[in-house]
PDB file of N, CA and C in Angstrom:
ATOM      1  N   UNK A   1       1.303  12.121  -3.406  1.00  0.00           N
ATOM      2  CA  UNK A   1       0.417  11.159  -4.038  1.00  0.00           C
ATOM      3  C   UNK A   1      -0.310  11.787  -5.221  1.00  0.00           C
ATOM      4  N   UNK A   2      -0.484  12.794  -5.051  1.00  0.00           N
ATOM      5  CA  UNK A   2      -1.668  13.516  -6.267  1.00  0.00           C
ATOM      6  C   UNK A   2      -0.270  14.001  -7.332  1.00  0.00           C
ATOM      7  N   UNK A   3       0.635  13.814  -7.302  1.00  0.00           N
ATOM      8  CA  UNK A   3       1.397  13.860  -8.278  1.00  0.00           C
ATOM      9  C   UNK A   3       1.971  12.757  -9.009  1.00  0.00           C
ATOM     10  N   UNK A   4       1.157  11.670  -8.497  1.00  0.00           N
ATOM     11  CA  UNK A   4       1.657  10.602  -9.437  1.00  0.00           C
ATOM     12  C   UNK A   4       3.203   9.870  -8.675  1.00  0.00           C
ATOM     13  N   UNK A   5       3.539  10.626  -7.849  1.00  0.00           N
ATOM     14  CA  UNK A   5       4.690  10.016  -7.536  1.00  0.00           C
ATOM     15  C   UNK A   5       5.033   8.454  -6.673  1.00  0.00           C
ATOM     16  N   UNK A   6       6.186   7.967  -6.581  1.00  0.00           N
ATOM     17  CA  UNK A   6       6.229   6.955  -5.086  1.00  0.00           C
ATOM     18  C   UNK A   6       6.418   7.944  -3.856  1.00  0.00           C
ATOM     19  N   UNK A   7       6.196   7.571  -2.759  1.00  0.00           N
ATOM     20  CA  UNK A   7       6.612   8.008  -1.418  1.00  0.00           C
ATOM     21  C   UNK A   7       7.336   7.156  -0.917  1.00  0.00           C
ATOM     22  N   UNK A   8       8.800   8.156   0.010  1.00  0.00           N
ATOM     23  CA  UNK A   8       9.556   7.416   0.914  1.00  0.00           C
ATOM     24  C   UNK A   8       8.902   8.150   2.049  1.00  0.00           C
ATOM     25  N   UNK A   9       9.013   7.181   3.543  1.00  0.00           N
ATOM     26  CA  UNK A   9       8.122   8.030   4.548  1.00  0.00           C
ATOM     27  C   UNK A   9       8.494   7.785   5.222  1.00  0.00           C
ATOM     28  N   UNK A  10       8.960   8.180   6.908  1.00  0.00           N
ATOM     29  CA  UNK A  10       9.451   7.556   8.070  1.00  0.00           C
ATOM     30  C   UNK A  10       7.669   6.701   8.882  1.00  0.00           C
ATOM     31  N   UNK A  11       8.046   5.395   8.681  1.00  0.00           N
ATOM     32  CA  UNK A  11       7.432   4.832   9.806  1.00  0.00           C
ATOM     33  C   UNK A  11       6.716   5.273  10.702  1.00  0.00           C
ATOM     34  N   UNK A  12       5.773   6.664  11.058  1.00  0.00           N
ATOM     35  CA  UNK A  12       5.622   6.984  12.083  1.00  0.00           C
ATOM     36  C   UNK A  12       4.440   7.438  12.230  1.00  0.00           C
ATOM     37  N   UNK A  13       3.262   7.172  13.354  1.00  0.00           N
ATOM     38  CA  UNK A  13       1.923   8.036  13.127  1.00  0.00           C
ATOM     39  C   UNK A  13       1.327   7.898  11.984  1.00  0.00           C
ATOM     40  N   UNK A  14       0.348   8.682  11.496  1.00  0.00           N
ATOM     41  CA  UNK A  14       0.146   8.069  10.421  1.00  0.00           C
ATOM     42  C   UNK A  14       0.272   8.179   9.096  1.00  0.00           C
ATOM     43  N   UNK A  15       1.623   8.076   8.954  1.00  0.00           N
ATOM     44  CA  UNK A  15       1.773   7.893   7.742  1.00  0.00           C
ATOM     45  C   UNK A  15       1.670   6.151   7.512  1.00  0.00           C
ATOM     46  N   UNK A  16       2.288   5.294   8.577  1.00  0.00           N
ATOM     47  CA  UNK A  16       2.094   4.001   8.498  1.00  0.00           C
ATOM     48  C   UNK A  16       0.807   3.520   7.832  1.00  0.00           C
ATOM     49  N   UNK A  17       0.128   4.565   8.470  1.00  0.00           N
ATOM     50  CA  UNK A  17      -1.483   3.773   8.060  1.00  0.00           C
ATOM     51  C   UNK A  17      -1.942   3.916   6.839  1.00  0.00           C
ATOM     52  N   UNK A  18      -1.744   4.980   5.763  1.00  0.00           N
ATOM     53  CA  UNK A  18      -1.562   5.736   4.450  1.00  0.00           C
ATOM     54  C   UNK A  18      -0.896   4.720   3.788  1.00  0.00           C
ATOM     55  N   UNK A  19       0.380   4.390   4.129  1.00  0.00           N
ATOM     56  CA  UNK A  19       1.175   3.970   3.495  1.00  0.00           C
ATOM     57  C   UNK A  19       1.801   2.655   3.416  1.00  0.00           C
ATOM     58  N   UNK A  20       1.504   1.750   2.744  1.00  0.00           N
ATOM     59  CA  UNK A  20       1.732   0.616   2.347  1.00  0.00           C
ATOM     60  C   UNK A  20       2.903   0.009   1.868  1.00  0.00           C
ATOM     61  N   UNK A  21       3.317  -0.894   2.379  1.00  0.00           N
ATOM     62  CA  UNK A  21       5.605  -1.141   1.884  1.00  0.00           C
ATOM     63  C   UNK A  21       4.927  -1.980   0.632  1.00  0.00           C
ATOM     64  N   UNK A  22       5.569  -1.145  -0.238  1.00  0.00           N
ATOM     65  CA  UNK A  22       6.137  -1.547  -1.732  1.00  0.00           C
ATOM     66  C   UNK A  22       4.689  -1.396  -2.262  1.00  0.00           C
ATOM     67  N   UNK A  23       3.556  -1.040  -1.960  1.00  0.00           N
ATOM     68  CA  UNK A  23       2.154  -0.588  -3.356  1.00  0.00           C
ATOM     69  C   UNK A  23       1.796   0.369  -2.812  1.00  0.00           C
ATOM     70  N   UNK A  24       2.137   1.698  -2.014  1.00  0.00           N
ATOM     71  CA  UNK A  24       2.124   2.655  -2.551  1.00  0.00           C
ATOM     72  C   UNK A  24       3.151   3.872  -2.091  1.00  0.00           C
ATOM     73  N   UNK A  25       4.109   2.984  -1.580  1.00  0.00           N
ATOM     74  CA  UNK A  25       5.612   4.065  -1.219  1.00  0.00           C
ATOM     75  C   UNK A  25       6.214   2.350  -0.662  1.00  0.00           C
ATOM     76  N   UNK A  26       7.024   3.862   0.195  1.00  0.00           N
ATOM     77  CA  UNK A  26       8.275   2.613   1.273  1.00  0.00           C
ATOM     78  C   UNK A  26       8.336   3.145   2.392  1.00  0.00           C
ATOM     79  N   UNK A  27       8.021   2.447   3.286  1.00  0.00           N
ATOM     80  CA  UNK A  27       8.471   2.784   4.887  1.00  0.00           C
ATOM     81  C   UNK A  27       9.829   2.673   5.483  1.00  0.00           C
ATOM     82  N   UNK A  28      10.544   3.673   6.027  1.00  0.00           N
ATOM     83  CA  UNK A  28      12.068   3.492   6.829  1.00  0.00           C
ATOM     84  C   UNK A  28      11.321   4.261   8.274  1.00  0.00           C
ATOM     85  N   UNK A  29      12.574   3.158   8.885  1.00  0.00           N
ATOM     86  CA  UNK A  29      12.412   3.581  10.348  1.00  0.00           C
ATOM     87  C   UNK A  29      13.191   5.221  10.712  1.00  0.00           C
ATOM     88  N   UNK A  30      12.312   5.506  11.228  1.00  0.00           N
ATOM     89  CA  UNK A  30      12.600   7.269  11.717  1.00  0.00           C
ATOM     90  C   UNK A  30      13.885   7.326  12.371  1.00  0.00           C
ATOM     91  N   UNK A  31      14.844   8.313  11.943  1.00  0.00           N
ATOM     92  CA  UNK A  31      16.326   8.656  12.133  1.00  0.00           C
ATOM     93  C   UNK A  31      17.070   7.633  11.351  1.00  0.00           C
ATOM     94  N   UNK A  32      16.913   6.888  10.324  1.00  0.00           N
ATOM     95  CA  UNK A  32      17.643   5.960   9.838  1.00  0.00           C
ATOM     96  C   UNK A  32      17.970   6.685   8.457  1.00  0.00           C
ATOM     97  N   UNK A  33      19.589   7.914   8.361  1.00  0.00           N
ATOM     98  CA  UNK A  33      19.565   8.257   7.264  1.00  0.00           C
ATOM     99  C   UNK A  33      20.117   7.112   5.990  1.00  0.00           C
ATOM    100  N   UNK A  34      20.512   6.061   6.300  1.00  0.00           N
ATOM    101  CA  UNK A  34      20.953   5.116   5.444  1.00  0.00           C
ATOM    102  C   UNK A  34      19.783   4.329   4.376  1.00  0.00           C
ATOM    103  N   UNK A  35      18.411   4.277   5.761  1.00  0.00           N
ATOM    104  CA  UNK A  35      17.391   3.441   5.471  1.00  0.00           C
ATOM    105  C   UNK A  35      17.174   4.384   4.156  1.00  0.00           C
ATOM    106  N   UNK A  36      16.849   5.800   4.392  1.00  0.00           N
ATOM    107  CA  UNK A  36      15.984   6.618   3.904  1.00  0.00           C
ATOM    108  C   UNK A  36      16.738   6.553   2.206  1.00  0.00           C
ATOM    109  N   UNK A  37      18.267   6.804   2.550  1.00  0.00           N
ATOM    110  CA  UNK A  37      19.079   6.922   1.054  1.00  0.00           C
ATOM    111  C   UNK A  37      18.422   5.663   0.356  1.00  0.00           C
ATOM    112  N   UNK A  38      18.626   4.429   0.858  1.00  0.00           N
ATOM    113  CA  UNK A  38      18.518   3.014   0.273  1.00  0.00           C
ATOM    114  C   UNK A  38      16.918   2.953  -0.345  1.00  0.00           C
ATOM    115  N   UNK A  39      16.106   3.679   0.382  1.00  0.00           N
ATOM    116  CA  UNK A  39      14.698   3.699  -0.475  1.00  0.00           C
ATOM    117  C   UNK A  39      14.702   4.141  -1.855  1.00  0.00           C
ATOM    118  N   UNK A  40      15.373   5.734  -1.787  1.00  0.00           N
ATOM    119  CA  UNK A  40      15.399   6.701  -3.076  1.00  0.00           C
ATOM    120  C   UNK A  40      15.688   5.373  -3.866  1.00  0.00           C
ATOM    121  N   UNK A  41      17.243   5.344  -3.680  1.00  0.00           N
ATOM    122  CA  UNK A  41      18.015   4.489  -4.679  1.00  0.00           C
ATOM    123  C   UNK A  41      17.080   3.456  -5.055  1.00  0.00           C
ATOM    124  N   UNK A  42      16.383   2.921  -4.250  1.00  0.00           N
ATOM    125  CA  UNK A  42      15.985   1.263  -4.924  1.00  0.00           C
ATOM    126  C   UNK A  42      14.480   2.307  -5.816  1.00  0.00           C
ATOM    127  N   UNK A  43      13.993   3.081  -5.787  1.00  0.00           N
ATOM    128  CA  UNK A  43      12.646   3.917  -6.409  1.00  0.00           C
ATOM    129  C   UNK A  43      13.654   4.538  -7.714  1.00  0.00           C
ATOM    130  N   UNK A  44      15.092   4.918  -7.537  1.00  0.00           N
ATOM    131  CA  UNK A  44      15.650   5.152  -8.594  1.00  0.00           C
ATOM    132  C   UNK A  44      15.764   4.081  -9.740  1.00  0.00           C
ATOM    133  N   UNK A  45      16.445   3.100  -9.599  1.00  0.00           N
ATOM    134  CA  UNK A  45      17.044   1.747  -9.988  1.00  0.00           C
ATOM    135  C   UNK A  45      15.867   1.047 -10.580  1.00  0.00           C
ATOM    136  N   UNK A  46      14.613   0.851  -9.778  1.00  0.00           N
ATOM    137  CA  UNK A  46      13.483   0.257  -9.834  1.00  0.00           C
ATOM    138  C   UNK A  46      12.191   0.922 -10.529  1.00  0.00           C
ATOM    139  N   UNK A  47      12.626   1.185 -12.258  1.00  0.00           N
ATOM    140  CA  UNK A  47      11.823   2.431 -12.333  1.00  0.00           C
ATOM    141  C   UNK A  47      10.278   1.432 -12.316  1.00  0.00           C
ATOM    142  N   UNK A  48      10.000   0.203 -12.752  1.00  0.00           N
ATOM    143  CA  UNK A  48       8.930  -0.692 -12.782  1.00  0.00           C
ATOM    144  C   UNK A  48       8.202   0.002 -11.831  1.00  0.00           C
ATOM    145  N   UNK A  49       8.581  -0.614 -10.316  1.00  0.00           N
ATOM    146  CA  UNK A  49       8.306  -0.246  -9.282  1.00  0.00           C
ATOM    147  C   UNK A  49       7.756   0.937  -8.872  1.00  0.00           C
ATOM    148  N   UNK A  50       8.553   1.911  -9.326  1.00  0.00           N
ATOM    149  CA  UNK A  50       8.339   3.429  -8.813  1.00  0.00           C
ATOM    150  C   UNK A  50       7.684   3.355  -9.900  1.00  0.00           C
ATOM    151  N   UNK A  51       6.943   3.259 -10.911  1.00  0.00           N
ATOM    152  CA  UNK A  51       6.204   4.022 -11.704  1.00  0.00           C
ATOM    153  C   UNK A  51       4.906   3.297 -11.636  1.00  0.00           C
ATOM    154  N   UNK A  52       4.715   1.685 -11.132  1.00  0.00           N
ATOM    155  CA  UNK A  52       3.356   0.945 -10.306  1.00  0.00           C
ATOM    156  C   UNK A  52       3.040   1.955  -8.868  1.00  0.00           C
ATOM    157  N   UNK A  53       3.796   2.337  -8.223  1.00  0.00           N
ATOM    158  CA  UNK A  53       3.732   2.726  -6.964  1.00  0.00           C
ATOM    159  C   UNK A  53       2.650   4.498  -7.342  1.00  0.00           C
ATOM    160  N   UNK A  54       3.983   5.200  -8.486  1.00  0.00           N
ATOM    161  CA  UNK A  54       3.354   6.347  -8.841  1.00  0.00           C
ATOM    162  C   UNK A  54       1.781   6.508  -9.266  1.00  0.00           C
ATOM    163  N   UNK A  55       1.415   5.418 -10.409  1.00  0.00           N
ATOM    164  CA  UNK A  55       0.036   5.292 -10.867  1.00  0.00           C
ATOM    165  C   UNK A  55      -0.843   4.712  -9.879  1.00  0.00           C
ATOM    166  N   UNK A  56      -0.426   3.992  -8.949  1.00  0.00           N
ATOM    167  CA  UNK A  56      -1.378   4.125  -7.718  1.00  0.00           C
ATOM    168  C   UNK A  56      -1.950   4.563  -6.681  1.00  0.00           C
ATOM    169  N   UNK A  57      -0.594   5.569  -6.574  1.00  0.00           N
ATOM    170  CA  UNK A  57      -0.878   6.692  -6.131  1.00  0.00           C
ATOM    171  C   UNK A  57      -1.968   7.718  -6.503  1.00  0.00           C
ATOM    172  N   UNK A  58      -1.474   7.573  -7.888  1.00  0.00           N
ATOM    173  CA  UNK A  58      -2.367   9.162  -9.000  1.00  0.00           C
ATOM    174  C   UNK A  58      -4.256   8.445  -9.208  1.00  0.00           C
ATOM    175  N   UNK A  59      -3.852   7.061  -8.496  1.00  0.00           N
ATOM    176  CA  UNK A  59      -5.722   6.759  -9.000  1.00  0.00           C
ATOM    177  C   UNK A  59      -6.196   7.068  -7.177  1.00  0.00           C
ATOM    178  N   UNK A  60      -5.387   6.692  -6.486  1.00  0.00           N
ATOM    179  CA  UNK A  60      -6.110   6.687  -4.891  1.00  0.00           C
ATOM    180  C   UNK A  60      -6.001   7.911  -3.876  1.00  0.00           C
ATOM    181  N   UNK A  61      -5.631   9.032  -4.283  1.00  0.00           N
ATOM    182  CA  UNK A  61      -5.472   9.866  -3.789  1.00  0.00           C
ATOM    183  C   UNK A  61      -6.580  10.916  -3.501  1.00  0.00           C
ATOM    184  N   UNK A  62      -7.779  10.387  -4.000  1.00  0.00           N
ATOM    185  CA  UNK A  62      -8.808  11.190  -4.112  1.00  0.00           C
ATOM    186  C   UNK A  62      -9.211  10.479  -2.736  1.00  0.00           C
ATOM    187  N   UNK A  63      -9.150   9.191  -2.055  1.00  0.00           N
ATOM    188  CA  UNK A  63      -9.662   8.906  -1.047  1.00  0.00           C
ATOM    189  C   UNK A  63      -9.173  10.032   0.276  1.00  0.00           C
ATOM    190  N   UNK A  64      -8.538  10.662  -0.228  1.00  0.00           N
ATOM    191  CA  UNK A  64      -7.965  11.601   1.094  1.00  0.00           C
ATOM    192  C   UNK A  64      -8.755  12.900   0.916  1.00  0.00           C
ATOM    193  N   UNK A  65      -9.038  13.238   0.169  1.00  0.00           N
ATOM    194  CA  UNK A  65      -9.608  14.643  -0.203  1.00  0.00           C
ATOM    195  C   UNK A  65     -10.790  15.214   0.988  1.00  0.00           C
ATOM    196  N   UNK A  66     -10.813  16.043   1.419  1.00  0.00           N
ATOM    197  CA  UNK A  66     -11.314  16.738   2.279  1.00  0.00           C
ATOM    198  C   UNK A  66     -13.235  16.015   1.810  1.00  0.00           C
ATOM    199  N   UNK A  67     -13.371  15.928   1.246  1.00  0.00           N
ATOM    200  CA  UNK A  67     -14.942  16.014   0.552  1.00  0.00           C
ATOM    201  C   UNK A  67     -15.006  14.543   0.821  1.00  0.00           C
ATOM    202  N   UNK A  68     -14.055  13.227   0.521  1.00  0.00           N
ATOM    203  CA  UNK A  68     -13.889  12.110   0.671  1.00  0.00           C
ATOM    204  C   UNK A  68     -13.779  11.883   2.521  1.00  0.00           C
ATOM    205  N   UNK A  69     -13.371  13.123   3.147  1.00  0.00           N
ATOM    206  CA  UNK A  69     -13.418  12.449   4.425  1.00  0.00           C
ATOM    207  C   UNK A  69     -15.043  13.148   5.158  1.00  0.00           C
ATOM    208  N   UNK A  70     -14.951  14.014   4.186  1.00  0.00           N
ATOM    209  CA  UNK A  70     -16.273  14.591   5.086  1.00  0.00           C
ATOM    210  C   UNK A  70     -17.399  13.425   4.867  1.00  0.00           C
ATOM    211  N   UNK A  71     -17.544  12.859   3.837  1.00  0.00           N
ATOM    212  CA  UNK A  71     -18.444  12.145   3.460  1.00  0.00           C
ATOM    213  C   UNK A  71     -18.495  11.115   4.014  1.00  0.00           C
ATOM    214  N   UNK A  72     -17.132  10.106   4.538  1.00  0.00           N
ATOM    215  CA  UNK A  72     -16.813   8.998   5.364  1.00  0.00           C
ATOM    216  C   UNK A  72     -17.438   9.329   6.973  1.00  0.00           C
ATOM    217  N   UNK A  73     -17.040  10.464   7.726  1.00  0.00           N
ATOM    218  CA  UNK A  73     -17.455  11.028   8.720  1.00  0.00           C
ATOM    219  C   UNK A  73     -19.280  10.816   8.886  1.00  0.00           C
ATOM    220  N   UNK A  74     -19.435  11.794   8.241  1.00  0.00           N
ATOM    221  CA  UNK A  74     -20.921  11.850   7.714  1.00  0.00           C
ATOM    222  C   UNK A  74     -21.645  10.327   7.709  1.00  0.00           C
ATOM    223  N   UNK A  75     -21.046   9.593   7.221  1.00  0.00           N
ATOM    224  CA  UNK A  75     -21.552   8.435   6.809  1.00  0.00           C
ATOM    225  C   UNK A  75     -21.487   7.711   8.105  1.00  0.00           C
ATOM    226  N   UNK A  76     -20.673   7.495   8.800  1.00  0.00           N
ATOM    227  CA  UNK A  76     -20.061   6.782  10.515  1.00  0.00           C
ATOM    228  C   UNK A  76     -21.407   7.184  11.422  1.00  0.00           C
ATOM    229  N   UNK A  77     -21.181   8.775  11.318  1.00  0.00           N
ATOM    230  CA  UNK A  77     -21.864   9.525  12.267  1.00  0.00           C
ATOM    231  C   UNK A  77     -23.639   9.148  11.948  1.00  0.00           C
ATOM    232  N   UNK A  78     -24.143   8.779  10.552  1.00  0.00           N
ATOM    233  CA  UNK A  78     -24.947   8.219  10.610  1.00  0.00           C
ATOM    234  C   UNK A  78     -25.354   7.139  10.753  1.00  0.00           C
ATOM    235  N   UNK A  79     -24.512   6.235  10.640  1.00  0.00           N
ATOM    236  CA  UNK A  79     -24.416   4.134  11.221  1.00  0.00           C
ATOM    237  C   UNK A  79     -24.726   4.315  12.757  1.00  0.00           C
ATOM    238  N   UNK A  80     -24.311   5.246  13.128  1.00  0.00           N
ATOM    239  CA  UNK A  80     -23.912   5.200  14.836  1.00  0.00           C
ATOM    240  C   UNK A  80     -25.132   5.574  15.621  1.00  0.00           C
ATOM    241  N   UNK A  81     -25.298   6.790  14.759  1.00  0.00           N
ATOM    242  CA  UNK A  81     -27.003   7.127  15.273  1.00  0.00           C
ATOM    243  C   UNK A  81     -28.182   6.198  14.856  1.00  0.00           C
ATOM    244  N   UNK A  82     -28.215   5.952  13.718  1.00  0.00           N
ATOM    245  CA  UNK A  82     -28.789   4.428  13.489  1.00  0.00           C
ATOM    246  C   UNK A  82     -28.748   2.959  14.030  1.00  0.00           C
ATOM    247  N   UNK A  83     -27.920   3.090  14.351  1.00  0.00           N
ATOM    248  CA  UNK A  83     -27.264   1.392  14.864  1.00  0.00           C
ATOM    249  C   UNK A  83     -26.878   1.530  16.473  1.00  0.00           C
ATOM    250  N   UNK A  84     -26.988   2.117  17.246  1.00  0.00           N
ATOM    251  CA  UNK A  84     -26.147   2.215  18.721  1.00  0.00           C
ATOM    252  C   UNK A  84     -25.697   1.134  19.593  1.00  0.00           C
ATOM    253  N   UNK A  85     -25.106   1.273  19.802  1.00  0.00           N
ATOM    254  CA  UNK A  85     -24.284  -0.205  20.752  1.00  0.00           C
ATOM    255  C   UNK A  85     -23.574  -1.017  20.239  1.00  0.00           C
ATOM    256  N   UNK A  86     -23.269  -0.887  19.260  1.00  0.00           N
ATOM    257  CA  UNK A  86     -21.953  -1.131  18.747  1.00  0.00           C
ATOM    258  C   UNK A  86     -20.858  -0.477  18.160  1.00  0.00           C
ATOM    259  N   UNK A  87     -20.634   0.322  18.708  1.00  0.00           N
ATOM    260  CA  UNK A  87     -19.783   1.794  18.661  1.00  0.00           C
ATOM    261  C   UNK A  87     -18.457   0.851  17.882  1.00  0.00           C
ATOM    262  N   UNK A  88     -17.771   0.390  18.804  1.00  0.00           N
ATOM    263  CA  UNK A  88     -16.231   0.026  18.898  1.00  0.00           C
ATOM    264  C   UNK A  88     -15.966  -0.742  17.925  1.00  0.00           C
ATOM    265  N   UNK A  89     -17.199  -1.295  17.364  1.00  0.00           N
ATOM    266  CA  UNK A  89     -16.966  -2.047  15.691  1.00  0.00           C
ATOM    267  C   UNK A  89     -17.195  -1.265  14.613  1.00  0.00           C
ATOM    268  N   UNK A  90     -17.897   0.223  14.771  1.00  0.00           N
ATOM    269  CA  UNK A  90     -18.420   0.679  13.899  1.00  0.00           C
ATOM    270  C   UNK A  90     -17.158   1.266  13.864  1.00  0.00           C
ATOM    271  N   UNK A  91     -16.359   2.165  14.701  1.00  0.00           N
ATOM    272  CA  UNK A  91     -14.909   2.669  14.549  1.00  0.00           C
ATOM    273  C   UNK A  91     -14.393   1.851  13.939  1.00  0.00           C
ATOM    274  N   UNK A  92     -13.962   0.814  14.694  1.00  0.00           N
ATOM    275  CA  UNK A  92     -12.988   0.241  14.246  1.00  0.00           C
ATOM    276  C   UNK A  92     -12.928  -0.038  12.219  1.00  0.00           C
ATOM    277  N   UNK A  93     -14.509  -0.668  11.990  1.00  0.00           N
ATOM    278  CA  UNK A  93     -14.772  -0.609  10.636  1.00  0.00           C
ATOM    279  C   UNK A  93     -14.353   0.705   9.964  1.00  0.00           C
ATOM    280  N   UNK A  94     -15.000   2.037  10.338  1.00  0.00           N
ATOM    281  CA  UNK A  94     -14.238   2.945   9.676  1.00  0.00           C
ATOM    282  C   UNK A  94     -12.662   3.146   9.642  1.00  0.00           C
ATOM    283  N   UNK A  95     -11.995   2.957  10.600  1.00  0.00           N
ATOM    284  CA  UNK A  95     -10.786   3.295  10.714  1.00  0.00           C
ATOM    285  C   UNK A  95      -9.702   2.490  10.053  1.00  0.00           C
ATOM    286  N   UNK A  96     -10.349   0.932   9.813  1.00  0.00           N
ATOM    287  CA  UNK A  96      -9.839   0.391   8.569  1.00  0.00           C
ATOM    288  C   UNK A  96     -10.750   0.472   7.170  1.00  0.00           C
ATOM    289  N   UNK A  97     -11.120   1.206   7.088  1.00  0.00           N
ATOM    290  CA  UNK A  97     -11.833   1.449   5.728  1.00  0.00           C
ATOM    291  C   UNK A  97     -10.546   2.627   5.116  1.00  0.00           C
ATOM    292  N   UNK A  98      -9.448   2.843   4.801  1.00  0.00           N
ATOM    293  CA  UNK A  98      -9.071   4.111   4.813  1.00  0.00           C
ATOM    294  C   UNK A  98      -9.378   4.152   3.153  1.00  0.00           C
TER     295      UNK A  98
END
C-alpha cells in the first residue's frame, strides 16, 4: 500500500478486513492458483483500475501506521474509561472504524 500499488490478497484473516474488492486491491479465495493469476491479469489489462486502486492506496496507508494505531487504541481505551457499560459497542465502533 505505501507504494502506491494495487493488492492481490488471499481472502483470509485480516487481510479481508484491510482490503476492499475492487477500491483498494482484489480478494481470491486461498489455494485458488487460477483465481490469483486472473487478478494480476485483470490489474494488468485494467491499468484505470490498478492505478485508482494504487492512488488509494498511496493516500490511506497512513491509517495503518504504528502512531495511527497507537492513537486509535489510546483513544478506545479512553471512551471506555469514560463511558463504561457499553463496552461491546464501543469495540465494535472501533473495530469498524479501520
Amino acid at each position: 500500500m505505501a507504494c502506491g500499488g494495487p493488492l492481490v490478497a488471499a481472502n483470509v484473516g485480516g487481510l479481508r478486513d484491510i482490503i476492499s474488492q475492487n477500491v483498494n486491491g482484489i480478494l481470491v479465495h486461498s489455494g485458488k492458483p487460477d483465481e490469483l493469476a486472473q487478478a494480476i491479469v485483470t490489474l494488468i489489462e485494467d491499468e484505470k483500475l490498478s492505478r485508482q486502486i494504487g492512488e488509494r492506496n498511496r493516500r490511506e496507508v497512513n491509517k495503518y501506521s504504528w502512531d495511527a494505531i497507537v492513537d486509535k487504541t489510546e483513544a478506545l481505551y479512553h471512551d471506555l474509561e469514560q463511558n463504561p457499560g457499553n463496552e461491546r459497542e464501543q469495540m465494535s465502533s472501533f473495530a469498524e472504524n479501520k
